[in-house]
C-alpha atoms as a PDB file:
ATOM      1  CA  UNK A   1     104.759  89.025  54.360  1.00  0.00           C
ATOM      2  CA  UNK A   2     104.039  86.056  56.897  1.00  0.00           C
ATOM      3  CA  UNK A   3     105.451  87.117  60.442  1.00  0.00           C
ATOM      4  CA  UNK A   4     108.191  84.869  61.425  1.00  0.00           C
ATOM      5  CA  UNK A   5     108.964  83.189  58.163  1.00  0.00           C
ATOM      6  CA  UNK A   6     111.350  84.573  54.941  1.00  0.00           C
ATOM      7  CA  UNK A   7     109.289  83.951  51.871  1.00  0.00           C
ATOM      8  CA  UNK A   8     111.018  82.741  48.395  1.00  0.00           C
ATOM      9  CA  UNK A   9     111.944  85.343  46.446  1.00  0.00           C
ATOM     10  CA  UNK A  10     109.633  86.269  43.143  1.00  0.00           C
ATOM     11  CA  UNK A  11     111.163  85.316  40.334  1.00  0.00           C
ATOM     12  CA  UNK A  12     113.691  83.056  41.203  1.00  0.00           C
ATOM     13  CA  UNK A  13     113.669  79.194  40.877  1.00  0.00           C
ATOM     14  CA  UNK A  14     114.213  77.518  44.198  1.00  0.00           C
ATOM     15  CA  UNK A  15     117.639  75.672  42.826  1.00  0.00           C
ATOM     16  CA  UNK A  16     119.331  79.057  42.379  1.00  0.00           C
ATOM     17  CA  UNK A  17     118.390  80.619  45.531  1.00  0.00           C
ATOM     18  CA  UNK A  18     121.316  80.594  47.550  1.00  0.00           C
ATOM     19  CA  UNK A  19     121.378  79.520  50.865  1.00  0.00           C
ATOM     20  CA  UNK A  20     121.278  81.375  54.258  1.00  0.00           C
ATOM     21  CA  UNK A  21     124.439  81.172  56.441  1.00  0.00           C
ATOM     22  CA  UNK A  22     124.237  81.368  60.339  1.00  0.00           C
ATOM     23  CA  UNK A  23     126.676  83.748  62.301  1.00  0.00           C
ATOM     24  CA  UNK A  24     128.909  80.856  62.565  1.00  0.00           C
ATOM     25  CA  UNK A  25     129.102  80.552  58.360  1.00  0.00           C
ATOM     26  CA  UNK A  26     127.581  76.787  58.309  1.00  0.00           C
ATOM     27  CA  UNK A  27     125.156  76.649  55.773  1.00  0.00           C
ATOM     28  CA  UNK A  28     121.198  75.939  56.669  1.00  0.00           C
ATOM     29  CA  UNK A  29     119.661  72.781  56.057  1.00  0.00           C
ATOM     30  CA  UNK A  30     115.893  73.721  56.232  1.00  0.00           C
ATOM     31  CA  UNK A  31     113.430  73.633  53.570  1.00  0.00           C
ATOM     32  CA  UNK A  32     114.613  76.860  50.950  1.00  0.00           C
ATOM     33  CA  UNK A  33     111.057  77.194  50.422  1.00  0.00           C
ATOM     34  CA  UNK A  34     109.880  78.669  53.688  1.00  0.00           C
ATOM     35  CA  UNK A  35     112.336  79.636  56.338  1.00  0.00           C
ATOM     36  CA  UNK A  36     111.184  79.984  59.994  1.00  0.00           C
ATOM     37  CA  UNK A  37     112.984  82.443  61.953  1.00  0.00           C
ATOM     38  CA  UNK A  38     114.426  80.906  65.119  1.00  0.00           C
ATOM     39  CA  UNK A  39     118.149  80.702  66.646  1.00  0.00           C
ATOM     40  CA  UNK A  40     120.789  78.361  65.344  1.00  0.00           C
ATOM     41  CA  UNK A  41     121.832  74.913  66.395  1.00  0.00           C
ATOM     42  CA  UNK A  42     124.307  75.987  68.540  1.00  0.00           C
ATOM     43  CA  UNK A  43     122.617  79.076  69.974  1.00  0.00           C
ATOM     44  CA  UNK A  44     119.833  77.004  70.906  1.00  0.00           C
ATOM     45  CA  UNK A  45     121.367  74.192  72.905  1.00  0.00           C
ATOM     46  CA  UNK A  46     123.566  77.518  74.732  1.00  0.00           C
ATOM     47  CA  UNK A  47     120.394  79.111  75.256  1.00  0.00           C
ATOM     48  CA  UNK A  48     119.062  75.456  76.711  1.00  0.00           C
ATOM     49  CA  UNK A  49     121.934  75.210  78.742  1.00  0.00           C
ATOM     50  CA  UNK A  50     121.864  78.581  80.253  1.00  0.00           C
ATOM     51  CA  UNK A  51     118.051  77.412  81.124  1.00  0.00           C
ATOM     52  CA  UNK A  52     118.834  74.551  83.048  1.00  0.00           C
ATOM     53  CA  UNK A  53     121.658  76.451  85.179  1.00  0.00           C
ATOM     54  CA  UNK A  54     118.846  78.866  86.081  1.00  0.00           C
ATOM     55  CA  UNK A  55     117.249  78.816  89.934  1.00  0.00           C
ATOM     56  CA  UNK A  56     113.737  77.402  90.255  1.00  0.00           C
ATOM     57  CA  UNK A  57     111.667  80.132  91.423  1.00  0.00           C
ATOM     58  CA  UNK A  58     110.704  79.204  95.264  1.00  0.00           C
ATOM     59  CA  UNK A  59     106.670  78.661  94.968  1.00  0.00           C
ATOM     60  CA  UNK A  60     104.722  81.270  96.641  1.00  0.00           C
ATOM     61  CA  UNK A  61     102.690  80.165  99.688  1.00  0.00           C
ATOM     62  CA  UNK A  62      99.094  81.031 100.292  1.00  0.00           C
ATOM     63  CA  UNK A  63      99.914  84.145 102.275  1.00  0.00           C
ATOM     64  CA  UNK A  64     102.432  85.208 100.212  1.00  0.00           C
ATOM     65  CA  UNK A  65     100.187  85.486  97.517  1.00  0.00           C
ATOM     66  CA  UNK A  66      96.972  86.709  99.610  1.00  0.00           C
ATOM     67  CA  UNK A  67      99.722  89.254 101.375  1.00  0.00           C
ATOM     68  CA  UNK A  68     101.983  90.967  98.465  1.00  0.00           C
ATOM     69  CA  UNK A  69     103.030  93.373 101.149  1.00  0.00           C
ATOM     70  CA  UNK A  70     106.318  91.799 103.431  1.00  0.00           C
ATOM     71  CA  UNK A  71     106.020  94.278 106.170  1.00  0.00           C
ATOM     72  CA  UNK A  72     102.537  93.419 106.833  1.00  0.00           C
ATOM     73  CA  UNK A  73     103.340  89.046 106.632  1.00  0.00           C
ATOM     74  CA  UNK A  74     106.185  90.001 109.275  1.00  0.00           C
ATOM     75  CA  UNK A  75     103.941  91.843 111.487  1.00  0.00           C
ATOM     76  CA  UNK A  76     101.176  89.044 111.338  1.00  0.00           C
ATOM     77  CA  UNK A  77     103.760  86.737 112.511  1.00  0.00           C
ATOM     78  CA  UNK A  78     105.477  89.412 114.820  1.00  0.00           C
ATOM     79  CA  UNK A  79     102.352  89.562 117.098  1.00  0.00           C
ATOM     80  CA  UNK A  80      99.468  86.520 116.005  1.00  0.00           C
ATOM     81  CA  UNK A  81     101.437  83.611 116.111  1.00  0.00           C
ATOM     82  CA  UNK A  82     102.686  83.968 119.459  1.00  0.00           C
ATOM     83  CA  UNK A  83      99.864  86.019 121.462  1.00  0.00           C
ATOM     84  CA  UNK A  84     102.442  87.108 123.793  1.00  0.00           C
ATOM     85  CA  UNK A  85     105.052  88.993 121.758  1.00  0.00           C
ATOM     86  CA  UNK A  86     105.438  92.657 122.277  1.00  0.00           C
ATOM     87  CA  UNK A  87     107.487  95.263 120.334  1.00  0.00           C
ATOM     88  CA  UNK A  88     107.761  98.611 119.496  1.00  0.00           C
ATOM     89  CA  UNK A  89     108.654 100.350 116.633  1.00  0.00           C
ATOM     90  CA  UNK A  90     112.225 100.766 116.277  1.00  0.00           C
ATOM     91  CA  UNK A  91     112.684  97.443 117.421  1.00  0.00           C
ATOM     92  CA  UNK A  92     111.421  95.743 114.577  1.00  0.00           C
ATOM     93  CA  UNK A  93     113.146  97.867 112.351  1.00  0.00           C
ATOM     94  CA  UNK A  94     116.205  96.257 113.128  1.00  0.00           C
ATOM     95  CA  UNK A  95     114.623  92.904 112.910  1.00  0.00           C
ATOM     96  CA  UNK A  96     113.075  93.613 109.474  1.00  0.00           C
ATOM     97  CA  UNK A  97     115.989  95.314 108.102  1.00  0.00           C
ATOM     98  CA  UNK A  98     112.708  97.755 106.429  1.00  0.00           C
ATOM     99  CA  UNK A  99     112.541 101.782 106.843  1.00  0.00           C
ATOM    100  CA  UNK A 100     110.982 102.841 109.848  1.00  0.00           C
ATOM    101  CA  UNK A 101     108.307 104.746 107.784  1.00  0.00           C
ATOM    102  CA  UNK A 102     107.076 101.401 106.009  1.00  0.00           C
ATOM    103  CA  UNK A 103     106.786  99.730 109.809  1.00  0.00           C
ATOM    104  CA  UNK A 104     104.945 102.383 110.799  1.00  0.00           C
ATOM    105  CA  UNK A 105     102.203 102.887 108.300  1.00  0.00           C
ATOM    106  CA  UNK A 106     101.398  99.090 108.722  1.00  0.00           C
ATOM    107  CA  UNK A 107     101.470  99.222 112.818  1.00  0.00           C
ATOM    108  CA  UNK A 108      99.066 102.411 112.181  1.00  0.00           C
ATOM    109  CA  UNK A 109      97.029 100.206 109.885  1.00  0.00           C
ATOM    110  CA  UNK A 110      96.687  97.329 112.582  1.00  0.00           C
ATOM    111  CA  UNK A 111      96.416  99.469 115.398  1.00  0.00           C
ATOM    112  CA  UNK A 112      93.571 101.424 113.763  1.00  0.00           C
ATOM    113  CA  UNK A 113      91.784  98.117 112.395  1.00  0.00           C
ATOM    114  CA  UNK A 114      91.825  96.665 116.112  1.00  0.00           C
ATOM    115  CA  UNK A 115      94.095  94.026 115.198  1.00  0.00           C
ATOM    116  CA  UNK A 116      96.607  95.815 117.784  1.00  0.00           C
ATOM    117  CA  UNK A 117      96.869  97.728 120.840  1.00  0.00           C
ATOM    118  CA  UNK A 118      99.793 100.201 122.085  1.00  0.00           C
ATOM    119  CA  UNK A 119     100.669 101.616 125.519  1.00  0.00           C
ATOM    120  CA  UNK A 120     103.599 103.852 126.670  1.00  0.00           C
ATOM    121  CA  UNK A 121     106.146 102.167 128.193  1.00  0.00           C
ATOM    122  CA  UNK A 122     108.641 105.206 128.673  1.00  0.00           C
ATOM    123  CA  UNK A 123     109.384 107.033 125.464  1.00  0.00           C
ATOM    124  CA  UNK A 124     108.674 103.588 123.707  1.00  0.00           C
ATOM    125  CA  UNK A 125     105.126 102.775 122.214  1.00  0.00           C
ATOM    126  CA  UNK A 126     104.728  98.987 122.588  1.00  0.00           C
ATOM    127  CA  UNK A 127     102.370  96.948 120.541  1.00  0.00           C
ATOM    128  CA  UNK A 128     100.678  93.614 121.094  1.00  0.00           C
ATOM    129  CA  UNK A 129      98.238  91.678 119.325  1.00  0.00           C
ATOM    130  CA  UNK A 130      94.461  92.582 120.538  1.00  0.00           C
ATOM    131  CA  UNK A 131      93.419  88.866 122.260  1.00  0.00           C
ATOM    132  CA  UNK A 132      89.234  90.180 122.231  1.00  0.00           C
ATOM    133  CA  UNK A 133      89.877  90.572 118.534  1.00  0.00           C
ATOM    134  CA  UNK A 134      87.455  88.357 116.779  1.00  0.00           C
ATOM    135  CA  UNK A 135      89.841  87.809 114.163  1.00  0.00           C
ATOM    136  CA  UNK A 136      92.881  86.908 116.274  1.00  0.00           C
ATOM    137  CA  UNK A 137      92.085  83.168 116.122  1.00  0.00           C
ATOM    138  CA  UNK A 138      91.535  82.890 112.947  1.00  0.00           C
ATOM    139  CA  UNK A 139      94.132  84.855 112.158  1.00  0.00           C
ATOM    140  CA  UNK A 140      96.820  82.418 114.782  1.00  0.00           C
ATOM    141  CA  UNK A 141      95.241  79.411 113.002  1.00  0.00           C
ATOM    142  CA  UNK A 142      95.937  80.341 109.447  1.00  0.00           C
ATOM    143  CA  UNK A 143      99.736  81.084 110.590  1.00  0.00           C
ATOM    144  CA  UNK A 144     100.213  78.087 112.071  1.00  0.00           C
ATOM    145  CA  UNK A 145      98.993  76.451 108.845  1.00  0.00           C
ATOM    146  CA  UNK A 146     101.348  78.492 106.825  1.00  0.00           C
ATOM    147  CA  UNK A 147     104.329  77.477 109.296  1.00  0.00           C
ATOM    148  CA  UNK A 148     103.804  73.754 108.827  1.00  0.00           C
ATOM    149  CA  UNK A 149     102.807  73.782 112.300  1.00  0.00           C
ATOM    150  CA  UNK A 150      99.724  71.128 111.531  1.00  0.00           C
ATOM    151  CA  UNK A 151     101.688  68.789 109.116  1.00  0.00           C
ATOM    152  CA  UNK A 152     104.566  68.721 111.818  1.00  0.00           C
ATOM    153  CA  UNK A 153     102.320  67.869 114.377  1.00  0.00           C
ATOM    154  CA  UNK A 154     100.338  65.327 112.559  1.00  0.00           C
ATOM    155  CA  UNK A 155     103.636  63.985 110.701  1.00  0.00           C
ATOM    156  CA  UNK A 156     105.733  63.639 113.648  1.00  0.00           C
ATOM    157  CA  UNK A 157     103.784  64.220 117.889  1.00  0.00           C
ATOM    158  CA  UNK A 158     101.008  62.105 116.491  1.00  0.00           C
ATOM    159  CA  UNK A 159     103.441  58.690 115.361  1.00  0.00           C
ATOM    160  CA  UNK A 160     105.656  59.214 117.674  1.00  0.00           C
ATOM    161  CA  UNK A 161     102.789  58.498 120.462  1.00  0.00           C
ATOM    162  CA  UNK A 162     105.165  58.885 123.915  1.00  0.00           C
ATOM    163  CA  UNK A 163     105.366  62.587 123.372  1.00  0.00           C
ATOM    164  CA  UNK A 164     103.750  64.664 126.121  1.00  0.00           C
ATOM    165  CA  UNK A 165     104.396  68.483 124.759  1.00  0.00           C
ATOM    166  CA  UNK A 166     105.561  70.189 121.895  1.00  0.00           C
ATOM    167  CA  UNK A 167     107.159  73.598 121.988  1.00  0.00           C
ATOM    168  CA  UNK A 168     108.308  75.771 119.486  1.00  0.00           C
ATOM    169  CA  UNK A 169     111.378  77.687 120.410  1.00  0.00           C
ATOM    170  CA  UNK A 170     113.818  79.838 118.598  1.00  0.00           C
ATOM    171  CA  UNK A 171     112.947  82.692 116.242  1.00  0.00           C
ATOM    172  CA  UNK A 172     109.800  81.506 114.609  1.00  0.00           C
ATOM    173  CA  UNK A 173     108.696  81.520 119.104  1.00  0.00           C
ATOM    174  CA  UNK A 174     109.140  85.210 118.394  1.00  0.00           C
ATOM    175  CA  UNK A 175     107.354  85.665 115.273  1.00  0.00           C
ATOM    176  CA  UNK A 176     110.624  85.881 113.020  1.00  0.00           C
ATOM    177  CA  UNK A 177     110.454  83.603 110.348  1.00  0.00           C
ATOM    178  CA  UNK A 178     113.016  81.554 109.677  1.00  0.00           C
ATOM    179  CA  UNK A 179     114.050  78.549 107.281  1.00  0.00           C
ATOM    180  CA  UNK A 180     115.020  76.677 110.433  1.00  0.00           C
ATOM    181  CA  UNK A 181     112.337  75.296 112.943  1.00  0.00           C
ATOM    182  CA  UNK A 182     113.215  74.707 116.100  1.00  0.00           C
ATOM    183  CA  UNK A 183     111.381  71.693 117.518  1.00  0.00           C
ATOM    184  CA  UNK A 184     111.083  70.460 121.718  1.00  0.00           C
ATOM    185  CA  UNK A 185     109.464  67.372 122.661  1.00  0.00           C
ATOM    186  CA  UNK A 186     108.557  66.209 126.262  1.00  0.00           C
ATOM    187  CA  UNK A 187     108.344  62.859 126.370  1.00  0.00           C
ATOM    188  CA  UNK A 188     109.563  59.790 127.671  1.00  0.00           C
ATOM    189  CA  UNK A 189     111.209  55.926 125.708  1.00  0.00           C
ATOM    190  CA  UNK A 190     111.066  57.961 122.106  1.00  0.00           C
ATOM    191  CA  UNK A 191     112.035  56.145 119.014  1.00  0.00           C
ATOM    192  CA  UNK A 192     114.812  57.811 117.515  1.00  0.00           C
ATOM    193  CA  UNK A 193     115.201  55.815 114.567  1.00  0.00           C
ATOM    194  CA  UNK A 194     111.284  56.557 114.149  1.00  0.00           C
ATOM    195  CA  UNK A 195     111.925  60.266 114.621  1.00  0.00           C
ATOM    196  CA  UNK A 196     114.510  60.221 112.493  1.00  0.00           C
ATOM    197  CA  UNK A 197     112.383  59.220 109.449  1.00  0.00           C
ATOM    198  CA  UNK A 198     109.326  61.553 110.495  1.00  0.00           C
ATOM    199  CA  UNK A 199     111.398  64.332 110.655  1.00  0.00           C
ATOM    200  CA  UNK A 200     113.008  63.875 107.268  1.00  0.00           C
ATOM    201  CA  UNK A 201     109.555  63.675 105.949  1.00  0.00           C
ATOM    202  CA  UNK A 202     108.213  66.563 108.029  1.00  0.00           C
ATOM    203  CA  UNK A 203     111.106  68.780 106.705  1.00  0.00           C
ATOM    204  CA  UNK A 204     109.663  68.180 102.851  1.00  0.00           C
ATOM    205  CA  UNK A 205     106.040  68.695 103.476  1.00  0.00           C
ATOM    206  CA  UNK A 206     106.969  72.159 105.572  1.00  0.00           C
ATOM    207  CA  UNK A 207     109.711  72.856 103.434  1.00  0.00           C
ATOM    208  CA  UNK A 208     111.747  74.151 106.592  1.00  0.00           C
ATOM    209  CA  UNK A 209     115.045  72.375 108.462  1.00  0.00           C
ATOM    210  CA  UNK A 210     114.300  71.291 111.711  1.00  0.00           C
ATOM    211  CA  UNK A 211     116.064  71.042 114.824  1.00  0.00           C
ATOM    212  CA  UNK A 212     114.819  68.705 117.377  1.00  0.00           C
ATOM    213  CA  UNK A 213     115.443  68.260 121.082  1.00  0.00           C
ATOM    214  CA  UNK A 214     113.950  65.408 122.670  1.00  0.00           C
ATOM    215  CA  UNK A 215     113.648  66.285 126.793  1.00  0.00           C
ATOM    216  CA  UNK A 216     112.529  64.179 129.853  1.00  0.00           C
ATOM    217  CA  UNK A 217     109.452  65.773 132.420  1.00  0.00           C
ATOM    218  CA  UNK A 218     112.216  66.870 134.349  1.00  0.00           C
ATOM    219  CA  UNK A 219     114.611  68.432 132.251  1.00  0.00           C
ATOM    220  CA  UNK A 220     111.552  70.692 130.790  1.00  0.00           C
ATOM    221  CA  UNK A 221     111.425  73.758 133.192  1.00  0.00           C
ATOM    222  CA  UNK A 222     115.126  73.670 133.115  1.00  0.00           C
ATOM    223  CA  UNK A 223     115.418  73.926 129.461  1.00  0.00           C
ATOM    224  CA  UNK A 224     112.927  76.480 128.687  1.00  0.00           C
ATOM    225  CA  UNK A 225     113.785  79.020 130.835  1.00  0.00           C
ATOM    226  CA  UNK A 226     116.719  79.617 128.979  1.00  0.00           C
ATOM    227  CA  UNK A 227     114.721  80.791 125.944  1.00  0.00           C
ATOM    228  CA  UNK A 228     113.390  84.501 125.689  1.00  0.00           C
ATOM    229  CA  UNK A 229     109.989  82.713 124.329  1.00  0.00           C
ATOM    230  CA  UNK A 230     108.412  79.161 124.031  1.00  0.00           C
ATOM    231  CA  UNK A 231     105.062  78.452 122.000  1.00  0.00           C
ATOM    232  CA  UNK A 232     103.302  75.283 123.079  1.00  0.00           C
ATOM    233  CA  UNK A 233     102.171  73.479 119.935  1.00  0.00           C
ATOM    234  CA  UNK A 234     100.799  70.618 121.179  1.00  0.00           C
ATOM    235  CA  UNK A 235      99.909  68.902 124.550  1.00  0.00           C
ATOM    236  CA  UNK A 236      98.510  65.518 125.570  1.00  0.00           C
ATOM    237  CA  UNK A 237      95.020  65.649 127.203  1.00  0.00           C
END
């Protein structure tokens, strides 16, 4: 027997074999002589419909798919994209929404790889990102790539050409990712029209919404200070 197809019976002349009925009793119209085996009409086009109402899968980035394990991602960004950030451990189980246990076998990992160091701060054991590291560069650089951080500079600080700094505030400041990116620009007779259409553009490339403040040399100190932490991206030389 051929897999997938119902042979002709031995024996019996092709104008007397009867015909196959689908579930829904309408007679088939394919060749009596070799029947492949695949769904009716009108399962087909549900099955084709059901198809089309179906997500796209999000693609994977590059460190999704060099780092299968979340915990450890969130930790990179946690501590390497902004040198600064400290935490300890039950701390970023609440931000993680993750098990204690899991957190801790990775900050073990880092801490015991050199990638972190701890100190006692009470009954607290905070962690930071080891600066003499000489991975913790490379390690900033690639994040900062997987951010978008590049493409927004290049797409958006670079045209814009009256921009002085560029800070990145908000969660991704802290090392949370987020879908949103929170984008301030020092600067002075910007283009908002211009900006406008960068950002737009910016926003597919990085495939991240992002909220921009545009602030004059005076209003910067002013601004800042009321975030808990501010990553310069970019400054004029």
């Amino acid at each position: 027997m051929l897999l997938g197809f119902r042979l002709k019976p031995v024996g019996m002349p092709p104008q007397t074999r009867p015909r196959p009925l689908w579930p829904t009793g309408r007679s088939c119209e394919k060749n009596p002589e070799i029947l492949p085996v695949k769904s009716p009409p009108c399962l087909a086009l549900a099955d084709e419909k059901k198809n089309k109402n179906k997500p796209n899968p999000q693609p994977r980035t590059m460190l999704d798919t060099l780092i299968s394990n979340k915990t450890r991602l969130k930790l990179l960004l946690r501590f390497f994209l902004n040198s600064g950030s400290r935490s300890y451990l039950r701390g970023l189980e609440e931000e993680f929404g993750e098990s204690t246990n899991a957190i801790r076998i990775e900050l073990n990992r880092f801490e015991e790889a050199g990638l972190l160091v701890s100190a006692m701060e009470g009954n607290k054991k905070v962690f930071t990102a080891n600066e003499q590291h000489p991975l913790h560069s490379d390690i900033h650089n690639i994040l900062r790539k997987h951010l978008g951080l590049d493409k927004l500079v290049e797409q958006v600080v670079n045209k814009l050409g009256n921009v002085t700094r560029a800070y990145l505030v908000g969660d991704l400041a802290m090392g949370i990712d987020s879908k949103i990116l929170d984008l301030v620009m020092v600067g002075k007779y910007i283009d908002h029209e211009a900006l406008d259409t960068y950002l737009k553009k910016a926003e597919t490339l990085i495939k991240r919404e992002i909220h921009c403040f545009v602030l004059k040399e005076n209003e910067e100190k002013r601004y800042l200070r009321d975030y808990p932490r501010t990553l310069l991206i970019w400054e004029r030389n």
